[in-house]
C-alpha atoms as a PDB file:
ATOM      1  CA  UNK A   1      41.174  -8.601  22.295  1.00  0.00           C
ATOM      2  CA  UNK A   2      43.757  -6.881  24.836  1.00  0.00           C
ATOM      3  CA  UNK A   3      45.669  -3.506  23.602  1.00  0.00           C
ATOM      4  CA  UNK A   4      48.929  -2.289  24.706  1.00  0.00           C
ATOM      5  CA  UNK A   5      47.791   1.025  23.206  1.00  0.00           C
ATOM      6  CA  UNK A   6      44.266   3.130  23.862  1.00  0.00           C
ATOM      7  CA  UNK A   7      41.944   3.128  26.383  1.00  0.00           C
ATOM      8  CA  UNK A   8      40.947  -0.157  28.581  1.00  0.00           C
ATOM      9  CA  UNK A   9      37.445   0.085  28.296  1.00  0.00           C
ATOM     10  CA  UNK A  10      37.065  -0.219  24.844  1.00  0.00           C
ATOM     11  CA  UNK A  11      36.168  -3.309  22.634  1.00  0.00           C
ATOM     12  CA  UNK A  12      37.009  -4.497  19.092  1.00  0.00           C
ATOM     13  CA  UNK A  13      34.923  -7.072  17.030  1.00  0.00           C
ATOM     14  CA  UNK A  14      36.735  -9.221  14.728  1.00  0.00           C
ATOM     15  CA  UNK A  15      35.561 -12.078  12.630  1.00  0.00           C
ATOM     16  CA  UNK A  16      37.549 -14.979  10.955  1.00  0.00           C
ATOM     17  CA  UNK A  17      37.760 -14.426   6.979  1.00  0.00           C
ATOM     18  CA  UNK A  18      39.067 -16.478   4.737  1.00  0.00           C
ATOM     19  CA  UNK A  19      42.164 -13.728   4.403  1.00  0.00           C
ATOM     20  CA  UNK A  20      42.424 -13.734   8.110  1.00  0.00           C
ATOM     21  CA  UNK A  21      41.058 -11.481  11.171  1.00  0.00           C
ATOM     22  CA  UNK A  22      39.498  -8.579   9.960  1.00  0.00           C
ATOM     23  CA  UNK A  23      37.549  -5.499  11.819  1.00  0.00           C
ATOM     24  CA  UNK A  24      33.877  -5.895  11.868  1.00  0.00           C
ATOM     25  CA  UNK A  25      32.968  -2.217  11.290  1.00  0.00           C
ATOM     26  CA  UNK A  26      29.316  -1.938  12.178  1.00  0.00           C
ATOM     27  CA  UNK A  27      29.239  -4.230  15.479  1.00  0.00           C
ATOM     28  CA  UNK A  28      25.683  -3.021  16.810  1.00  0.00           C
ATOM     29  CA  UNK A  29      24.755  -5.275  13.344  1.00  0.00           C
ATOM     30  CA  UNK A  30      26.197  -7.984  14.265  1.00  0.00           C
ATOM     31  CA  UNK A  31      24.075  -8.140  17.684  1.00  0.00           C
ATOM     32  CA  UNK A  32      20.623  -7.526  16.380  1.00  0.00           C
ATOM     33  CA  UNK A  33      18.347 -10.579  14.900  1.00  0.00           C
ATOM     34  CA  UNK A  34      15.503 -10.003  12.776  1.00  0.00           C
ATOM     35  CA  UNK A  35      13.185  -7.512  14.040  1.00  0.00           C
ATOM     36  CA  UNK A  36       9.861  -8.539  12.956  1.00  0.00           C
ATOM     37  CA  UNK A  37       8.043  -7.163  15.949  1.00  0.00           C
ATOM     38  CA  UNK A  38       5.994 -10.112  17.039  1.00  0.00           C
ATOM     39  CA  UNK A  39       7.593 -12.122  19.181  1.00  0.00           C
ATOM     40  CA  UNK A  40       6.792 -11.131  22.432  1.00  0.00           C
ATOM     41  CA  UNK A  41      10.086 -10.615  25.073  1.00  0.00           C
ATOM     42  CA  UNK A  42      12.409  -8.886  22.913  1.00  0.00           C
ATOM     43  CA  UNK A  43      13.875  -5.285  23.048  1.00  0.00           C
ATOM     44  CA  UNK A  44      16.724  -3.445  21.766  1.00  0.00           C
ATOM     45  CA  UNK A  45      18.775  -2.315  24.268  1.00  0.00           C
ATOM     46  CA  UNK A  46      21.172   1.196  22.893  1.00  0.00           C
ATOM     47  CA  UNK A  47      24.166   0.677  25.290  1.00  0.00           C
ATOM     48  CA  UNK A  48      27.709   2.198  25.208  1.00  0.00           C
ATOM     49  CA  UNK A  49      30.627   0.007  25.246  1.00  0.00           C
ATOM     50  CA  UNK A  50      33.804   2.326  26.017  1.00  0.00           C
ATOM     51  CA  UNK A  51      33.222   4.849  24.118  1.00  0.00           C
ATOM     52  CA  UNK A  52      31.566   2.985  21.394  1.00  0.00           C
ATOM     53  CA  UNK A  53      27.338   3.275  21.063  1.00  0.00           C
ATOM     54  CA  UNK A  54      26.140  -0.910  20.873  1.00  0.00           C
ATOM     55  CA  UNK A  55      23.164  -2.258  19.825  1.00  0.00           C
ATOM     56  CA  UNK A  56      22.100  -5.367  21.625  1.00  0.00           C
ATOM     57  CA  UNK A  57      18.741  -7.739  21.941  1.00  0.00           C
ATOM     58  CA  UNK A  58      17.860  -8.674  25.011  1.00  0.00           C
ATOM     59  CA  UNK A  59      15.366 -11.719  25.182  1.00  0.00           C
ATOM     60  CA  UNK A  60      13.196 -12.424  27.940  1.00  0.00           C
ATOM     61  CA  UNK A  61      10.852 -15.577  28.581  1.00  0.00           C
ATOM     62  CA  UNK A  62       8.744 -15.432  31.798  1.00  0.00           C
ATOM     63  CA  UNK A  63       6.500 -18.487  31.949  1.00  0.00           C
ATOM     64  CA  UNK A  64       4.363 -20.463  34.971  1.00  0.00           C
ATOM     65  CA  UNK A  65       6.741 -22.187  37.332  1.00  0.00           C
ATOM     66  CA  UNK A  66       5.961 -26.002  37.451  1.00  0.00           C
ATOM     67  CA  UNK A  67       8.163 -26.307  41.149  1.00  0.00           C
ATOM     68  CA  UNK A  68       7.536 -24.580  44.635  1.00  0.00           C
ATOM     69  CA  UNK A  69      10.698 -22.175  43.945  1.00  0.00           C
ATOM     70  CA  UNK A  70      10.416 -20.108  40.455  1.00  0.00           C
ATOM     71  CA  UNK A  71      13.354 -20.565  38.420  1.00  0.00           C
ATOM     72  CA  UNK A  72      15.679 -17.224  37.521  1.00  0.00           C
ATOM     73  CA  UNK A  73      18.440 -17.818  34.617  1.00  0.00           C
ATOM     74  CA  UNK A  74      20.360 -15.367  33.140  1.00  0.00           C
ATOM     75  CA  UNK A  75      22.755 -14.538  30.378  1.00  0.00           C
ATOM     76  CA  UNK A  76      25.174 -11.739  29.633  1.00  0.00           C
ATOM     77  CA  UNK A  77      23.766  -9.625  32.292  1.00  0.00           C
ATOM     78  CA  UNK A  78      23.891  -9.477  36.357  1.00  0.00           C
ATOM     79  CA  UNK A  79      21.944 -11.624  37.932  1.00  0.00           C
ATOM     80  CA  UNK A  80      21.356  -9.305  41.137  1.00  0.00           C
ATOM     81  CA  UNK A  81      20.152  -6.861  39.352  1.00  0.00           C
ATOM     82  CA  UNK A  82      17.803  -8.848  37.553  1.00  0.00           C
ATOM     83  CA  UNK A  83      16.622 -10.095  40.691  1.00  0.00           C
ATOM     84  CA  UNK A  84      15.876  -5.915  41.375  1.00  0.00           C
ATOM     85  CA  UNK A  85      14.162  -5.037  38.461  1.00  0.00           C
ATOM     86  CA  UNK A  86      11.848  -8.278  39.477  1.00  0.00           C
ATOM     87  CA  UNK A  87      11.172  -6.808  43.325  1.00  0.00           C
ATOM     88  CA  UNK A  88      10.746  -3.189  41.490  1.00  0.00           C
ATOM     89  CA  UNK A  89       8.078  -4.609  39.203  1.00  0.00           C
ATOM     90  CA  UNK A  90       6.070  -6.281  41.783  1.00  0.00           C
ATOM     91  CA  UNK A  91       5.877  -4.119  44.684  1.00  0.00           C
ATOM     92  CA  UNK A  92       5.707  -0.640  42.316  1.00  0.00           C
ATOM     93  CA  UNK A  93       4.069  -1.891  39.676  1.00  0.00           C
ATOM     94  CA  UNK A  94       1.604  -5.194  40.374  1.00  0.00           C
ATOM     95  CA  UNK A  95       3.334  -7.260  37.948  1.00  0.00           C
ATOM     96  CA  UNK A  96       3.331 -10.591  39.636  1.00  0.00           C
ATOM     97  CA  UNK A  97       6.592 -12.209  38.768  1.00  0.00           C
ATOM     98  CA  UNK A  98       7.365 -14.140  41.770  1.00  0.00           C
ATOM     99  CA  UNK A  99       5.591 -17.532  40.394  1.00  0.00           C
ATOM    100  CA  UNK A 100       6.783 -16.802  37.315  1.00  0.00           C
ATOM    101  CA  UNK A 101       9.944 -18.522  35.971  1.00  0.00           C
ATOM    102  CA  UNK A 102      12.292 -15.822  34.008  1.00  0.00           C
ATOM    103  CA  UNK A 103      15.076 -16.496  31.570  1.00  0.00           C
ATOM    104  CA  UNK A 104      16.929 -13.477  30.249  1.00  0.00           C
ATOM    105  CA  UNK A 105      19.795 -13.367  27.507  1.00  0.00           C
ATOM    106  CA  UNK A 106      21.591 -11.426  26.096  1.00  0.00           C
ATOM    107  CA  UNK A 107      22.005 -12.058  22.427  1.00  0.00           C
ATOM    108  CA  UNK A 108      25.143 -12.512  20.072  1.00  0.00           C
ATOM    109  CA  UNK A 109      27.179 -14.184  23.321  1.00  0.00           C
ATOM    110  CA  UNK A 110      27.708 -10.154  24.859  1.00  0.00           C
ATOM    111  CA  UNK A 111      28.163  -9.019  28.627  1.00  0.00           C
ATOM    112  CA  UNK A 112      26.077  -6.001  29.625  1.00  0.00           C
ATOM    113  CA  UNK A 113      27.400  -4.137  32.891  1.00  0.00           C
ATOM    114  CA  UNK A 114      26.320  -1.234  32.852  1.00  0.00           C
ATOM    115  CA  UNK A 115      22.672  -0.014  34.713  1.00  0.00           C
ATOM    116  CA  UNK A 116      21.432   1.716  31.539  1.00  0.00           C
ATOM    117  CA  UNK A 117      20.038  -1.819  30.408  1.00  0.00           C
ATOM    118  CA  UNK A 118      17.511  -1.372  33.105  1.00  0.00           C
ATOM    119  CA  UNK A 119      15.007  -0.072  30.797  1.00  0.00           C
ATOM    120  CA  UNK A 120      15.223  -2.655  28.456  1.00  0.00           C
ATOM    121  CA  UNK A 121      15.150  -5.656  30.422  1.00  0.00           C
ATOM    122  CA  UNK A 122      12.275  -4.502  32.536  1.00  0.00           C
ATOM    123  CA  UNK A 123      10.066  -3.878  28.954  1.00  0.00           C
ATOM    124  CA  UNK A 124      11.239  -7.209  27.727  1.00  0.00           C
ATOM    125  CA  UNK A 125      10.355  -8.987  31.062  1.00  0.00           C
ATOM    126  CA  UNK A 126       6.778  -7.511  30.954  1.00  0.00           C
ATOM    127  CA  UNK A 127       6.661  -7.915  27.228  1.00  0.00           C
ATOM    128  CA  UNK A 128       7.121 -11.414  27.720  1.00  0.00           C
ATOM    129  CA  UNK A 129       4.405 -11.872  30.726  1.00  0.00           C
ATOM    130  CA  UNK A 130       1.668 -10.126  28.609  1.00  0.00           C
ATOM    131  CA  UNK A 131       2.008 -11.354  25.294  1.00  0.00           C
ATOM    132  CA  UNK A 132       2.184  -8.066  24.197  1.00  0.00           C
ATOM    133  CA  UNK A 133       5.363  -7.468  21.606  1.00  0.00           C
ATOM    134  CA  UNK A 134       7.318  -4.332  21.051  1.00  0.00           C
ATOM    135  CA  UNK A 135       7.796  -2.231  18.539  1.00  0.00           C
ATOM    136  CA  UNK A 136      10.674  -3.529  16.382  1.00  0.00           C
ATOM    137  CA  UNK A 137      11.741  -0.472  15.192  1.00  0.00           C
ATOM    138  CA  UNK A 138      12.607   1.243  18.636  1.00  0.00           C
ATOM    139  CA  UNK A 139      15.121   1.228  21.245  1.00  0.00           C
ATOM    140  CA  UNK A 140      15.055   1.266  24.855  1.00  0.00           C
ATOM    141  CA  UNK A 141      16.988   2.714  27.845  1.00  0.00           C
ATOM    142  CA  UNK A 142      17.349   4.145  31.105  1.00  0.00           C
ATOM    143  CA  UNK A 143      18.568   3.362  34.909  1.00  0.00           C
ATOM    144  CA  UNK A 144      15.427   1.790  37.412  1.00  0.00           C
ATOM    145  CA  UNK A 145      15.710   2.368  41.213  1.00  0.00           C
ATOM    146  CA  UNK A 146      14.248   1.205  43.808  1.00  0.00           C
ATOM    147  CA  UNK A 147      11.567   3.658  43.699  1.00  0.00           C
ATOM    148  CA  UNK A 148      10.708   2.787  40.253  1.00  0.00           C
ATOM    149  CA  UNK A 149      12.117   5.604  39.084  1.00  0.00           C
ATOM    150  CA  UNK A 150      13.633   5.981  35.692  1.00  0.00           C
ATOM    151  CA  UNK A 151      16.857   7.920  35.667  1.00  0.00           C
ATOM    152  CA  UNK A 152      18.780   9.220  32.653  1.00  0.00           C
ATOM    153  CA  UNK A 153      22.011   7.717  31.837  1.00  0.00           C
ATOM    154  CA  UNK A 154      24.985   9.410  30.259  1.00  0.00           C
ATOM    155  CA  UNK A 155      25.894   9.605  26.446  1.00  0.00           C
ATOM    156  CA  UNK A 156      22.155   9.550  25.943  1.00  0.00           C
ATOM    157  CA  UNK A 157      23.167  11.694  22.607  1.00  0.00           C
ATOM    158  CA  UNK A 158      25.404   8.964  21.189  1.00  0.00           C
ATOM    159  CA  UNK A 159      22.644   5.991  21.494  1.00  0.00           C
ATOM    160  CA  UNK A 160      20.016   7.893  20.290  1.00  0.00           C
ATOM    161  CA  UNK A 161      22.252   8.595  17.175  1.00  0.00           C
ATOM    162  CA  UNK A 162      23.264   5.136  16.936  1.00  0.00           C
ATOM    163  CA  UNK A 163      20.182   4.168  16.532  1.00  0.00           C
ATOM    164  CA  UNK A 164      18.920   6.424  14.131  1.00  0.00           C
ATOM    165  CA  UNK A 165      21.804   5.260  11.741  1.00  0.00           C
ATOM    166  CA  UNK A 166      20.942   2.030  12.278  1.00  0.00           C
ATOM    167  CA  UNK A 167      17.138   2.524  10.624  1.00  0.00           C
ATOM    168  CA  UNK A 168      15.355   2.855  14.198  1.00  0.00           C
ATOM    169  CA  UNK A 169      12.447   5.369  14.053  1.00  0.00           C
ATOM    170  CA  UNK A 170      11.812   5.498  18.206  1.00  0.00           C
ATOM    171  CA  UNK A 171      13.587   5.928  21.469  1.00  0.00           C
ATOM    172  CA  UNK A 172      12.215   5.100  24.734  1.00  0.00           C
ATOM    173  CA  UNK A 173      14.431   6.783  27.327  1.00  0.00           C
ATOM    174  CA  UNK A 174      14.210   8.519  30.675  1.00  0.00           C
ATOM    175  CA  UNK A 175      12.681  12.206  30.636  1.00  0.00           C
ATOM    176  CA  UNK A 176      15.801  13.775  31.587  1.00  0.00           C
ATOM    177  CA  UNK A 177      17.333  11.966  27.983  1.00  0.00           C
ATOM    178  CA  UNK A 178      14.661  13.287  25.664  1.00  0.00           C
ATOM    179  CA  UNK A 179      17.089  17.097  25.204  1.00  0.00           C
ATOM    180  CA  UNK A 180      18.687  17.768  21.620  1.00  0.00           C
ATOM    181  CA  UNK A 181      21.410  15.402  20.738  1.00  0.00           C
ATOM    182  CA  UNK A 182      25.158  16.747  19.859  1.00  0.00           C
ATOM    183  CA  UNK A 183      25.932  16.649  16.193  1.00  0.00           C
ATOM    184  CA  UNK A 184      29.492  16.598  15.643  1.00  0.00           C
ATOM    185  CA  UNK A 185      32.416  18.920  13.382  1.00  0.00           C
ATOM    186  CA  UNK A 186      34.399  16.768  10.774  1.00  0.00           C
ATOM    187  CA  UNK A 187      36.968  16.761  13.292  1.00  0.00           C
ATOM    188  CA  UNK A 188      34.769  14.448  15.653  1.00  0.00           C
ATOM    189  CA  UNK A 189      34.722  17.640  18.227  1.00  0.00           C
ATOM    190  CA  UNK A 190      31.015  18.837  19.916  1.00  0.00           C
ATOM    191  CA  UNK A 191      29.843  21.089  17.501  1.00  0.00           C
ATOM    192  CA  UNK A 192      25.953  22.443  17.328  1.00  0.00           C
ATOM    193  CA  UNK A 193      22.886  20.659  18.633  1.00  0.00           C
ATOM    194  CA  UNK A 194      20.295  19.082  16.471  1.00  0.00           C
ATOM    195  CA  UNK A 195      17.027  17.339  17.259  1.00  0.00           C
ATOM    196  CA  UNK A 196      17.052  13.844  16.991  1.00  0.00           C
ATOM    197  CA  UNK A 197      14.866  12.168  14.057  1.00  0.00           C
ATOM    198  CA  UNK A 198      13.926   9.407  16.196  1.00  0.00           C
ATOM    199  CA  UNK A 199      10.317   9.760  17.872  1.00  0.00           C
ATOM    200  CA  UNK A 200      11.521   9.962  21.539  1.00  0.00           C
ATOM    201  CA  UNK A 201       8.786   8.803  24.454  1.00  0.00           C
ATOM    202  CA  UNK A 202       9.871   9.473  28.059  1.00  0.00           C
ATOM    203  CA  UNK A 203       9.419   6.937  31.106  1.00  0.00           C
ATOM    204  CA  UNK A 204      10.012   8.686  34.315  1.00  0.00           C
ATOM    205  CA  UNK A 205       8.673   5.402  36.387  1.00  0.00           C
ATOM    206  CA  UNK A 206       8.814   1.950  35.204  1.00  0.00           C
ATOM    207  CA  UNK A 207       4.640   1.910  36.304  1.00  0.00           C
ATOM    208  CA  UNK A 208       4.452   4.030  32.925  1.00  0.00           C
ATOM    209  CA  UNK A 209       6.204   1.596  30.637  1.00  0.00           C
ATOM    210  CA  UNK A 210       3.916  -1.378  32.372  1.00  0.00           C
ATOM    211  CA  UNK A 211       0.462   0.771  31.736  1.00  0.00           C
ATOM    212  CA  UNK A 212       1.995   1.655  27.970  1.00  0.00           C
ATOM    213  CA  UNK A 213       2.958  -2.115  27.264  1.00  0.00           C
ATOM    214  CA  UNK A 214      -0.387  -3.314  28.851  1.00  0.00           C
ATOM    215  CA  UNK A 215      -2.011  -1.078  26.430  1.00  0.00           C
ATOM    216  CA  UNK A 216      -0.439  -2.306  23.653  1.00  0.00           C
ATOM    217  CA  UNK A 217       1.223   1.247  22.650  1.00  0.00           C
ATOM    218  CA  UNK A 218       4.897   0.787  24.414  1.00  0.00           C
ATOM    219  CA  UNK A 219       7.770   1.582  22.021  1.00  0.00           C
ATOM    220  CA  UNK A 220       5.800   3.148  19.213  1.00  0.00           C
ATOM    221  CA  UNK A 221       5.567   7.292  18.488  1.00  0.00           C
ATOM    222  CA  UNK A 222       1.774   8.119  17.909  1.00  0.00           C
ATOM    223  CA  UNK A 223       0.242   6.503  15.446  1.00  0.00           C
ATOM    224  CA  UNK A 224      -0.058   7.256  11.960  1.00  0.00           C
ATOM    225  CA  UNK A 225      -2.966   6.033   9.388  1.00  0.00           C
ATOM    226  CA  UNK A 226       0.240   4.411   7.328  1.00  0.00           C
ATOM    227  CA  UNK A 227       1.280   2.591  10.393  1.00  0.00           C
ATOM    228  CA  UNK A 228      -2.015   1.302  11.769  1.00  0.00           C
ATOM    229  CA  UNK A 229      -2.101  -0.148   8.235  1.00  0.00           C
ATOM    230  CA  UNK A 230       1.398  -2.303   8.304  1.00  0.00           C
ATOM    231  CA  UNK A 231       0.707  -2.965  11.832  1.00  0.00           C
ATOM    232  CA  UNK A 232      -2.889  -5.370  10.802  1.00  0.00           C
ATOM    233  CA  UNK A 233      -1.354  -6.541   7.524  1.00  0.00           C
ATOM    234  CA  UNK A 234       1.503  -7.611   9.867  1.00  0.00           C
ATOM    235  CA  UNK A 235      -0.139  -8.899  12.837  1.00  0.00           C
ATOM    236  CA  UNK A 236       2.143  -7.203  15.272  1.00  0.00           C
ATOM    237  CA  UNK A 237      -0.525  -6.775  18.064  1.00  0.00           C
ATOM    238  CA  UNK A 238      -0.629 -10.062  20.374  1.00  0.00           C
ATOM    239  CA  UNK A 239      -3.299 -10.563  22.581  1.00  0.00           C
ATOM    240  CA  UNK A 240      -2.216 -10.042  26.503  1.00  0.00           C
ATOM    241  CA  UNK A 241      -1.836 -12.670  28.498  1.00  0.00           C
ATOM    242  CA  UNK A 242      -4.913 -12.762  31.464  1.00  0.00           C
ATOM    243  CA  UNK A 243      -3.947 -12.324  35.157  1.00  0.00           C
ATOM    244  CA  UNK A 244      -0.299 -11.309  35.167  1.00  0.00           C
ATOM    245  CA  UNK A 245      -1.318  -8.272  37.055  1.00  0.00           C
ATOM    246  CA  UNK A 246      -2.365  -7.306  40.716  1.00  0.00           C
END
């Protein structure tokens, strides 16, 4: 919805009540599913809009091509640089992709722009490939080059807090993320630093994430007896798919 008054880059969520347009105060909410942590494909992208920390799934299906040319859809997110994080993946990391349909989206109807969603995407793509599912109960994000290097994005603090509101207990995020967030005064100012709560795991090449997700440990702080526990009763652990790798 436009504003006359405030900054440009910001967005407001409003929903249809039957008293009329009201605020939706917790948006990041409204753009999660249920996080049950065993479908493969899926991970929680922490992304700013404006100023704003957001939430968002992103979903990813990569299955065998049936034609000559492999099929590449996407949703909410930039095509091109879906079609990087692809080259990235298979000539730094020997994920074979190319006959390989892939379908991305971006769920609750929103439009990611900026590069931060790198991260994500890339862990949802080879999520998807392996059979392997993520941890539902962390977040992901960081900027991929063409190296295959992970660089840190800005307002790292703000996600990261974001997400520990939210209930998340882990962070995935580029080394040069994993400092002490900045708590803030009553008057919303930078005030002191303070650890984040959230078990934080640093990427500094996407080759990292693939050998972490093909192991079945991407997304999840070390384990804990309590955890091993939920995880059988659960079932979270999926069995990788054979031969999606060089």
């Amino acid at each position: 919805m436009p504003s006359a008054v405030g900054a440009t880059d910001e967005i407001g969520v409003f929903e249809m009540s039957g008293a009329g347009l009201r605020e939706v105060a917790n948006p990041s909410e409204l753009f999660l599913g249920e996080r049950d942590g065993r479908s493969p494909g899926i991970a929680v992208f922490a992304g700013m809009e404006g100023s704003r920390p957001l939430l968002v799934e992103i979903q990813a299906l990569v299955a065998p091509t049936a034609l000559g040319t492999a099929r590449r859809a996407v949703v909410g997110w930039d095509g091109s640089r879906l079609s990087m994080i692809l080259a990235v993946l298979e000539a730094h990391c020997g994920v074979r992709l190319s006959t390989h349909d892939v379908y991305l989206n971006v769920a609750g109807g929103l439009r990611i722009q900026e590069p931060a969603a790198d991260l994500a995407v890339a862990a949802a793509l080879v999520s998807s490939i392996s059979g392997v599912a993520l941890a539902a109960e962390t977040v992901w994000f960081g900027e991929v080059g063409l190296s295959g290097a992970v660089r840190p994005v800005a307002r790292g603090d703000a996600r990261l807090k974001e997400a520990e509101r939210l209930g998340f207990r882990s962070a995935v995020v580029p080394k040069g993320n994993t400092g002490e967030t900045t708590a803030r005064d009553g008057d919303g100012k930078p005030g002191k630093t303070a650890p984040s709560a959230l078990d934080l795991g640093e990427i500094e090449v996407l080759a990292d994430l693939v050998a972490r997700i093909a192991a079945g440990s991407a997304g999840r702080p070390p384990a804990r007896p309590r955890d091993v526990e939920e995880r059988g009763r659960a079932g979270r652990e999926t069995r990788p798919a054979s031969g999606w790798m060089s």
